[in-house]
N, C-alpha and C. Protein backbone atom coordinates (compact mmCIF):
# COMPACT_ATOMS: atom_id res chain seq x y z
N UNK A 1 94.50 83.26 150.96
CA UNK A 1 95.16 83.74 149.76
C UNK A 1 94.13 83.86 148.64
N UNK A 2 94.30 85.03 148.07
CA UNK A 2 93.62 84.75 146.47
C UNK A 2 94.47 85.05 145.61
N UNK A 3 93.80 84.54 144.55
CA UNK A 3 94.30 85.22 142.93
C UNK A 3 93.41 86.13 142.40
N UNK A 4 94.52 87.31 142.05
CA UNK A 4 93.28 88.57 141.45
C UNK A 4 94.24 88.75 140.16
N UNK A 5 93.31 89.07 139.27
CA UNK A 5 94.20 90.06 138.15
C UNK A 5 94.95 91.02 138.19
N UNK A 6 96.76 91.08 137.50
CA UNK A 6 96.85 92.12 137.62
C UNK A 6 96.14 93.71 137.11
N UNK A 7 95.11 93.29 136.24
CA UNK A 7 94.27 94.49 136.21
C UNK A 7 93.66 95.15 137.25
N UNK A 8 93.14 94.52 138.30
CA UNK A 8 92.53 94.79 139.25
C UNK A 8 93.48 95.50 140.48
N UNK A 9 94.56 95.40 140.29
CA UNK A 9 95.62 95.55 141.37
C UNK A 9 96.49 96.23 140.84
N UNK A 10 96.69 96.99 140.08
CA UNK A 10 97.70 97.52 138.94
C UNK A 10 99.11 98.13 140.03
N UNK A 11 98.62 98.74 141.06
CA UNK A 11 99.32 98.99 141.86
C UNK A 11 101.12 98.19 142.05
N UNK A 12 100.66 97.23 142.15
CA UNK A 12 101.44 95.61 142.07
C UNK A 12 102.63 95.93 141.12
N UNK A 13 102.03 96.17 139.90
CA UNK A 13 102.88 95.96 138.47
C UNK A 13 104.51 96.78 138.92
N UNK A 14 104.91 97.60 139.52
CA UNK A 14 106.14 98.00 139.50
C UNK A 14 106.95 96.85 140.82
N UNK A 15 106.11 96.65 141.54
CA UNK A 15 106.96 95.51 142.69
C UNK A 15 107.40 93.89 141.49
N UNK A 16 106.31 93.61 141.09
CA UNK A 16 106.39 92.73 140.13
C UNK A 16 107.54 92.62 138.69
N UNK A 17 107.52 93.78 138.65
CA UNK A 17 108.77 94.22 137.54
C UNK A 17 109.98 93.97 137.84
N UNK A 18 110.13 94.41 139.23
CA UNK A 18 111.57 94.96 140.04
C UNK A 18 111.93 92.98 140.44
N UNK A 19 110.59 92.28 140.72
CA UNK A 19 110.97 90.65 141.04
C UNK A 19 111.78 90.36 139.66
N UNK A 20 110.96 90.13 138.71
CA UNK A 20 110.76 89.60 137.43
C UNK A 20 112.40 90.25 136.95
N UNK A 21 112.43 91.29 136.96
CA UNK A 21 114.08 91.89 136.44
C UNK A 21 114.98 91.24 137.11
N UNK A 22 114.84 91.08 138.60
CA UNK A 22 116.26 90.51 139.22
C UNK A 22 116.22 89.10 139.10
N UNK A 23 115.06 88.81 138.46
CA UNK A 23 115.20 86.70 138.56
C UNK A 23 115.85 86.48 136.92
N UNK A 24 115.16 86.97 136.42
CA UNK A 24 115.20 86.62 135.16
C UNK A 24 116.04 88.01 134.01
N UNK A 25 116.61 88.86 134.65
CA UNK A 25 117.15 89.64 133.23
C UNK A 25 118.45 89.23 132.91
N UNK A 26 119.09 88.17 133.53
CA UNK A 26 120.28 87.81 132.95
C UNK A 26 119.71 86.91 131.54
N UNK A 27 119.00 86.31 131.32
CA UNK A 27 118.24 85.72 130.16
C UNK A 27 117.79 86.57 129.29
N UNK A 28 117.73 88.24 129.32
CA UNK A 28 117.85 89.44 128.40
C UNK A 28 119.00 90.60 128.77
N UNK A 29 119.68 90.56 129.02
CA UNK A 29 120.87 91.46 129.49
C UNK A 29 120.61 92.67 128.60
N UNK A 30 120.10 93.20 127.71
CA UNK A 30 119.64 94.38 126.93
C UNK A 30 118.49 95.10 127.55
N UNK A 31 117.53 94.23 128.26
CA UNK A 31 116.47 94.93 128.49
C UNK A 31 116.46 95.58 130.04
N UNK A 32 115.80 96.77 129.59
CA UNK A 32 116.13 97.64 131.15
C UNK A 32 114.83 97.45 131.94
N UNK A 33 115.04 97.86 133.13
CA UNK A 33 113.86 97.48 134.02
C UNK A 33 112.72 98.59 133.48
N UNK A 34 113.43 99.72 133.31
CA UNK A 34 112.10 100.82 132.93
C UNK A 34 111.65 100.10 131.40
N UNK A 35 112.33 98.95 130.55
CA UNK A 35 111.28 98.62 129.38
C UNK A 35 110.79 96.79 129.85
N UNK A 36 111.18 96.35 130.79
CA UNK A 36 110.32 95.59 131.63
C UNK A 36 108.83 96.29 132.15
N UNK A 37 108.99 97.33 132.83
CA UNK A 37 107.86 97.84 133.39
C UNK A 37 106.99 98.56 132.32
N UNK A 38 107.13 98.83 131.46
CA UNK A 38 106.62 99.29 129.97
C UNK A 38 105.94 97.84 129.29
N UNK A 39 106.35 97.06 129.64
CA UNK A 39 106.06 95.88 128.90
C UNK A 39 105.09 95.11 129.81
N UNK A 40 105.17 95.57 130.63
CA UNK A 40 103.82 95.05 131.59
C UNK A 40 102.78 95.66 131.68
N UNK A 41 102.88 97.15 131.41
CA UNK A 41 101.90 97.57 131.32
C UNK A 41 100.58 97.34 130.37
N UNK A 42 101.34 96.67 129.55
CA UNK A 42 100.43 95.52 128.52
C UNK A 42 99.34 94.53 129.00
N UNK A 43 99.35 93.97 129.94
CA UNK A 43 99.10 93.42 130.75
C UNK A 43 97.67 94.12 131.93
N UNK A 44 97.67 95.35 131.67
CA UNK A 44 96.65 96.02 131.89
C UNK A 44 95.38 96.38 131.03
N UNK A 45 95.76 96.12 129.84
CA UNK A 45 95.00 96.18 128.98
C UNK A 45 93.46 95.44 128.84
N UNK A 46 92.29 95.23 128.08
CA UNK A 46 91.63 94.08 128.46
C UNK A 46 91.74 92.64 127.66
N UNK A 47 92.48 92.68 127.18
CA UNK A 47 92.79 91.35 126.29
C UNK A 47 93.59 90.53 127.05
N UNK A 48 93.23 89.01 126.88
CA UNK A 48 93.51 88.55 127.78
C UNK A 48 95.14 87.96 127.44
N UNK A 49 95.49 88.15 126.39
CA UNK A 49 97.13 87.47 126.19
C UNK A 49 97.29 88.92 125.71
N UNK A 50 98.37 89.91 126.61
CA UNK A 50 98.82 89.26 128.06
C UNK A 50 97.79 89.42 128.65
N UNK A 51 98.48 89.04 130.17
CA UNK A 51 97.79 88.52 131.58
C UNK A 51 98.63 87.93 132.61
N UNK A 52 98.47 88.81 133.78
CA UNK A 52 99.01 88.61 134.82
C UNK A 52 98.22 88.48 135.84
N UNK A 53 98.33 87.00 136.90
CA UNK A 53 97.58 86.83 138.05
C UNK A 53 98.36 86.93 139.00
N UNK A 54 98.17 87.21 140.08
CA UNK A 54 99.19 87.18 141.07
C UNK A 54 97.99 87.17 142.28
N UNK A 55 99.03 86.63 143.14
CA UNK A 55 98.90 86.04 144.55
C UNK A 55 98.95 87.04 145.93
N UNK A 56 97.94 87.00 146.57
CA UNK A 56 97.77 88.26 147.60
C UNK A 56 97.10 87.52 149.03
N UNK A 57 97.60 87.84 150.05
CA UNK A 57 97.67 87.98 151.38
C UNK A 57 97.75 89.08 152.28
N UNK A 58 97.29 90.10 152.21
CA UNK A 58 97.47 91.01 152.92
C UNK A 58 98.68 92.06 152.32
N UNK A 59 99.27 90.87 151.41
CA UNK A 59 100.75 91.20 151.11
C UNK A 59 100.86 90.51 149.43
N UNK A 60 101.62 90.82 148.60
CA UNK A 60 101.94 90.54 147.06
C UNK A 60 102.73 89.29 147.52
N UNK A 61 102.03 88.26 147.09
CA UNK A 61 102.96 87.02 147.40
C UNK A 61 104.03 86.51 146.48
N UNK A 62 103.16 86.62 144.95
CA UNK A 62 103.75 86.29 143.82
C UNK A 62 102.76 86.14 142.28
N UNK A 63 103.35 85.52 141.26
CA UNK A 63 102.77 86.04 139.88
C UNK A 63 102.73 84.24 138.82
N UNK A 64 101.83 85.00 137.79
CA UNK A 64 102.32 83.60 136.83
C UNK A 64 100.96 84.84 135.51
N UNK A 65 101.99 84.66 134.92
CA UNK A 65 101.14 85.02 133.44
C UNK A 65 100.87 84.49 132.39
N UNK A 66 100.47 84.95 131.16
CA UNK A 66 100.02 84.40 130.06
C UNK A 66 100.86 85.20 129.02
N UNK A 67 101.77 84.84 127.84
CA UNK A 67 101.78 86.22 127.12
C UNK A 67 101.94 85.61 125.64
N UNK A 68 101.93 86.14 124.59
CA UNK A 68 101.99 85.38 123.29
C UNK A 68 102.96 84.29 122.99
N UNK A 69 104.21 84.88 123.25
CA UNK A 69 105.63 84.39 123.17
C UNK A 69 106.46 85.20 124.44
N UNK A 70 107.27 83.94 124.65
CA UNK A 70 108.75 84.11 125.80
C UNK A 70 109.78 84.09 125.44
N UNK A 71 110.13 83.36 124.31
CA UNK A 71 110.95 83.14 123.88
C UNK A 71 111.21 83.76 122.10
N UNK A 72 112.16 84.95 121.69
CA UNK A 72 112.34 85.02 120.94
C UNK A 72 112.97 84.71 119.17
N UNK A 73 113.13 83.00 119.74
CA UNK A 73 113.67 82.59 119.01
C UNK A 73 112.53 81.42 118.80
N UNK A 74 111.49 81.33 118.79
CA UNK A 74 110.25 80.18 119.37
C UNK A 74 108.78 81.18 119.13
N UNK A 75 108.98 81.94 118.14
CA UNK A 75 108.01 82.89 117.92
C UNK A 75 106.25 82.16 117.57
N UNK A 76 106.85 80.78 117.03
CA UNK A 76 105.45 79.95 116.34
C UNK A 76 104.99 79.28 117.32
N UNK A 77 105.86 78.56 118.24
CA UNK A 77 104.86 78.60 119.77
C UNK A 77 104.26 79.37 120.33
N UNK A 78 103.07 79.51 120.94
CA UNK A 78 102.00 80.12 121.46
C UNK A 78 100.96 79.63 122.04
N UNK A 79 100.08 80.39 123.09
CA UNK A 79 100.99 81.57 123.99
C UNK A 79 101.77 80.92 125.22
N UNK A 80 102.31 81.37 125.85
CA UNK A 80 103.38 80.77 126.54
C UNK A 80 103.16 81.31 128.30
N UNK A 81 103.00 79.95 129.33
CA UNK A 81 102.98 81.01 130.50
C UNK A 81 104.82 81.52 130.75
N UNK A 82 104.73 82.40 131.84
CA UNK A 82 105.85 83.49 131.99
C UNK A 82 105.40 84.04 133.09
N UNK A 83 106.52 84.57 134.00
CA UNK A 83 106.83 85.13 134.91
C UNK A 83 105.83 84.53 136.48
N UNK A 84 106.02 82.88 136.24
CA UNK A 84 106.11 81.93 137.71
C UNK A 84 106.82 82.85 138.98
N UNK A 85 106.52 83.13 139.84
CA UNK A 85 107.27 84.08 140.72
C UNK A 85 106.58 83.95 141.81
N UNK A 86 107.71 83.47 143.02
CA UNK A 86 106.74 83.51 144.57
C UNK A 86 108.04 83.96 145.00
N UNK A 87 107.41 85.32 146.11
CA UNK A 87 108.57 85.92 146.85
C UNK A 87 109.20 85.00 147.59
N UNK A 88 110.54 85.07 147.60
CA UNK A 88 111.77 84.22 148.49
C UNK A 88 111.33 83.43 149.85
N UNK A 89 110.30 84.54 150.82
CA UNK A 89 109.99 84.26 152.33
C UNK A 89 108.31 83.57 152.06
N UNK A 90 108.01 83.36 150.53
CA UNK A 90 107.18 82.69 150.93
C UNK A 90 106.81 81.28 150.20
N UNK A 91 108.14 81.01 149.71
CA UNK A 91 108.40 79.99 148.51
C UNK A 91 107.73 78.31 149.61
N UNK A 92 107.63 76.96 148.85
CA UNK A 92 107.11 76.25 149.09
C UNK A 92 105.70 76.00 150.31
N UNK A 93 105.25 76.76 149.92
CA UNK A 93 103.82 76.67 150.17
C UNK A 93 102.94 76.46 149.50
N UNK A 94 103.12 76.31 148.20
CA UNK A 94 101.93 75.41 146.88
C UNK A 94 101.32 76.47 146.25
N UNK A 95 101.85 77.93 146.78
CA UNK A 95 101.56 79.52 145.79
C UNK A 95 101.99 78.94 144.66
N UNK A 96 102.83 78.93 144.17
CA UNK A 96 103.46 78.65 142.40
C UNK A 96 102.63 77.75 141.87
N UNK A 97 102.47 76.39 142.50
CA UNK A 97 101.65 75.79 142.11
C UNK A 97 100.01 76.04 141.88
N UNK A 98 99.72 77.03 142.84
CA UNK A 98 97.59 77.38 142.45
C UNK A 98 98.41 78.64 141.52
N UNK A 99 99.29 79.33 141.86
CA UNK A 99 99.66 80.15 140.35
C UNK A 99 99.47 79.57 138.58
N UNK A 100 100.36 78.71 138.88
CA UNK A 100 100.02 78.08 137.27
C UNK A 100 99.17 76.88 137.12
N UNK A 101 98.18 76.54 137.78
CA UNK A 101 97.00 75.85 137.62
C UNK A 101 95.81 77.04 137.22
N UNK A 102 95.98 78.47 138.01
CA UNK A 102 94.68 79.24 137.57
C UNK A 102 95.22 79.95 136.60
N UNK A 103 96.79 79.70 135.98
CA UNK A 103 96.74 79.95 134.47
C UNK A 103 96.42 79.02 133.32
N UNK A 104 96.74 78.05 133.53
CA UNK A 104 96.00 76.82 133.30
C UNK A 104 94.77 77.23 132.98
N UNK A 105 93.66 77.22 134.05
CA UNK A 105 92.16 77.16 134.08
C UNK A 105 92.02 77.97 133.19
N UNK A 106 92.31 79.19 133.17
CA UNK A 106 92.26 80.82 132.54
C UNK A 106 92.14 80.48 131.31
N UNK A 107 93.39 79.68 130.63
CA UNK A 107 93.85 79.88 129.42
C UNK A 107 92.75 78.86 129.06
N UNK A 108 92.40 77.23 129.58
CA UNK A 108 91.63 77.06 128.92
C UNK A 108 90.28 77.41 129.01
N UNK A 109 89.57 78.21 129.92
CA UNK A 109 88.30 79.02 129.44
C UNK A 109 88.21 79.62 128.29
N UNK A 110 89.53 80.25 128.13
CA UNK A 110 89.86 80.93 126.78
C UNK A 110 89.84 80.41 125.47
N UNK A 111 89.52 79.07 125.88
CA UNK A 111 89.59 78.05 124.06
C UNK A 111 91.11 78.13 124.09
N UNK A 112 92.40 78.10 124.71
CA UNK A 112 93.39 77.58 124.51
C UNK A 112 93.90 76.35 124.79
N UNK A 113 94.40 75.51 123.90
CA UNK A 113 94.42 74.19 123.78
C UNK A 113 95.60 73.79 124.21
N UNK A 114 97.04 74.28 123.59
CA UNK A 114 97.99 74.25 124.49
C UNK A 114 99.20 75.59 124.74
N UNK A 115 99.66 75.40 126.14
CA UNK A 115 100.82 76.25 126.32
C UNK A 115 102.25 75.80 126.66
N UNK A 116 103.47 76.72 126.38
CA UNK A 116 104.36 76.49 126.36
C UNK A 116 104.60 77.52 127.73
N UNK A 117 106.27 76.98 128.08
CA UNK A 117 107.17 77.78 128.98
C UNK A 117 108.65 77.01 128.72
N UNK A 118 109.23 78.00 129.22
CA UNK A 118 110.64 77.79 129.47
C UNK A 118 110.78 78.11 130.51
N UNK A 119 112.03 77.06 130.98
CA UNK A 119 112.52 77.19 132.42
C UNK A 119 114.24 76.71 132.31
N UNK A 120 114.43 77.38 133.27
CA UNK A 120 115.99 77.26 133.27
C UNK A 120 116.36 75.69 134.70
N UNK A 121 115.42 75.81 135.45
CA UNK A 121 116.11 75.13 136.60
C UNK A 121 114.50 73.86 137.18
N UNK A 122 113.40 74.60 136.77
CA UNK A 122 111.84 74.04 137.60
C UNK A 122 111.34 72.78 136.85
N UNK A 123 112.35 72.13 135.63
CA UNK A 123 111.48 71.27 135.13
C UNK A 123 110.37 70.00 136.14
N UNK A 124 110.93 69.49 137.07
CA UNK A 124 110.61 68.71 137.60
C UNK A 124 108.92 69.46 138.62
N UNK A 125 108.88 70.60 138.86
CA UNK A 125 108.07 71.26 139.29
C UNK A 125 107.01 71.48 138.63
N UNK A 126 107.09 71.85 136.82
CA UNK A 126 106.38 71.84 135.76
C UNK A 126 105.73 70.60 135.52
N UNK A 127 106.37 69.57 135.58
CA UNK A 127 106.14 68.01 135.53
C UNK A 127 104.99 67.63 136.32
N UNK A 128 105.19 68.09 137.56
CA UNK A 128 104.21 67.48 138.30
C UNK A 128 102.71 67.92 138.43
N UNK A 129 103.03 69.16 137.75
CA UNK A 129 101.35 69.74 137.24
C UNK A 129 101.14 69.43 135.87
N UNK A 130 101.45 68.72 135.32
CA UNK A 130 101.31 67.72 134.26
C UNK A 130 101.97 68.60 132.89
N UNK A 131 103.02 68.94 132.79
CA UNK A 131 103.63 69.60 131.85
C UNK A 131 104.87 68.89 131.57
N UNK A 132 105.37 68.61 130.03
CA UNK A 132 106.47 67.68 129.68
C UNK A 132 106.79 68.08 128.70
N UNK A 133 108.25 67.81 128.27
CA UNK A 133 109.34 68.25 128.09
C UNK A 133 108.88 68.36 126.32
N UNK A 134 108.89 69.64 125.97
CA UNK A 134 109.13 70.08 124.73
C UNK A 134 110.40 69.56 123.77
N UNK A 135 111.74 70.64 124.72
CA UNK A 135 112.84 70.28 123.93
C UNK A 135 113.55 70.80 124.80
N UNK A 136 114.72 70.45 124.54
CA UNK A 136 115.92 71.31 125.65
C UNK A 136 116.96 71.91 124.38
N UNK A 137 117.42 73.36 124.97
CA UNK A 137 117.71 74.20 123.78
C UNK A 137 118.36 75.01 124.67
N UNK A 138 119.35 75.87 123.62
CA UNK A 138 119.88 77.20 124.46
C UNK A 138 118.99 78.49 124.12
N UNK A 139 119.71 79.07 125.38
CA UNK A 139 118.30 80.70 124.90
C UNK A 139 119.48 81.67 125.44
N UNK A 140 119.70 82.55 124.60
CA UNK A 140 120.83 83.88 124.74
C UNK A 140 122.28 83.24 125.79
N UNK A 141 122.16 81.86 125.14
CA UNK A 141 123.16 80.68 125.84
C UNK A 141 123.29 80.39 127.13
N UNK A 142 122.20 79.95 127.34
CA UNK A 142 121.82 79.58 128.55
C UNK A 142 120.93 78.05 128.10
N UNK A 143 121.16 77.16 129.06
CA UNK A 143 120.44 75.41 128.50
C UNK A 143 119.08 76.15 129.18
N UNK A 144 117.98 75.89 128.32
CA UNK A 144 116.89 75.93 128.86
C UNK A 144 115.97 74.71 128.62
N UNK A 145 114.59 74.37 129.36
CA UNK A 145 113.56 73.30 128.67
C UNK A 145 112.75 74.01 128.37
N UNK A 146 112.36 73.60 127.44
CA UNK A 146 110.84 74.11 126.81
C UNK A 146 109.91 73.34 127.04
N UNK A 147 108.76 73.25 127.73
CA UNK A 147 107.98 72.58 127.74
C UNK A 147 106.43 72.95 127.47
N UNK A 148 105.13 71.97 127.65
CA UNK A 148 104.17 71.78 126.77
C UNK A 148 103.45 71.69 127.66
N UNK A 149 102.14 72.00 127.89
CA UNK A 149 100.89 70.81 128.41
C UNK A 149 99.57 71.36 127.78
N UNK A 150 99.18 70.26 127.27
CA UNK A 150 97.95 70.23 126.52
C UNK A 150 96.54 70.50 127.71
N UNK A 151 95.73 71.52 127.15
CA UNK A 151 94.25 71.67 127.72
C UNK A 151 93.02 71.18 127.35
């Protein structure tokens, strides 16, 4: 397995969209997949927030990014990882996990000190790569955690 940029693989970015929309657009019910996939294309750019890494085998395994803010109501937190994602058939194999450790690494090469995420269901998963509990809050009314880990 490696991790490549989604710059390098751009190809990716519409399979990645189509994940990312069906996991997570009930948490934006306004936004359409064609301004999901518009919004990734950001992510191609060379600056590094955003940033998308994702996971490859022969095959698109899965994703974990970087982006300013996730949360629209949490605008002064920053930057925040987003879009954790390992395809269904290839979930617990420790992909998610080297996912958000080489966002981790990334961000702090970058001189970033700390990041946030929200999660609806993974706190205990976040935890164990050393990330802890911000706050627990609703988001477009849904209980979410917010959480932290310092670099």
């Amino acid at each position: 397995m490696q991790i490549l940029n989604l710059k390098e693989v751009p190809h990716h970015l519409e399979t990645l969209a189509n994940w990312h929309h069906a996991q997570w657009s009930y948490l934006n019910p306004d936004r359409t997949l064609a301004e999901r996939i518009d919004g990734m294309r950001e992510h191609l750019t060379p600056d590094f927030i955003p940033t998308t890494f994702v996971a490859e085998e022969e095959k698109l395994l899965g994703s974990a990014g970087i982006i300013k803010y996730d949360m629209d109501t949490r605008k002064e937190l920053t930057p925040w990882l987003e879009g954790v994602y390992v395809a269904p058939e290839f979930r617990r194999k420790g992909i998610g996990s080297k996912l958000v450790l080489h966002v981790m690494a990334q961000a702090r090469i970058n001189n970033i000190k700390t990041l946030y995420l929200y999660t609806t269901d993974r706190e205990a998963f976040y935890d164990r790569l050393g990330w802890s509990t911000f706050e627990k809050t609703d988001y477009h009314g849904y209980p979410v955690i917010v959480m932290s880990v310092n670099l």
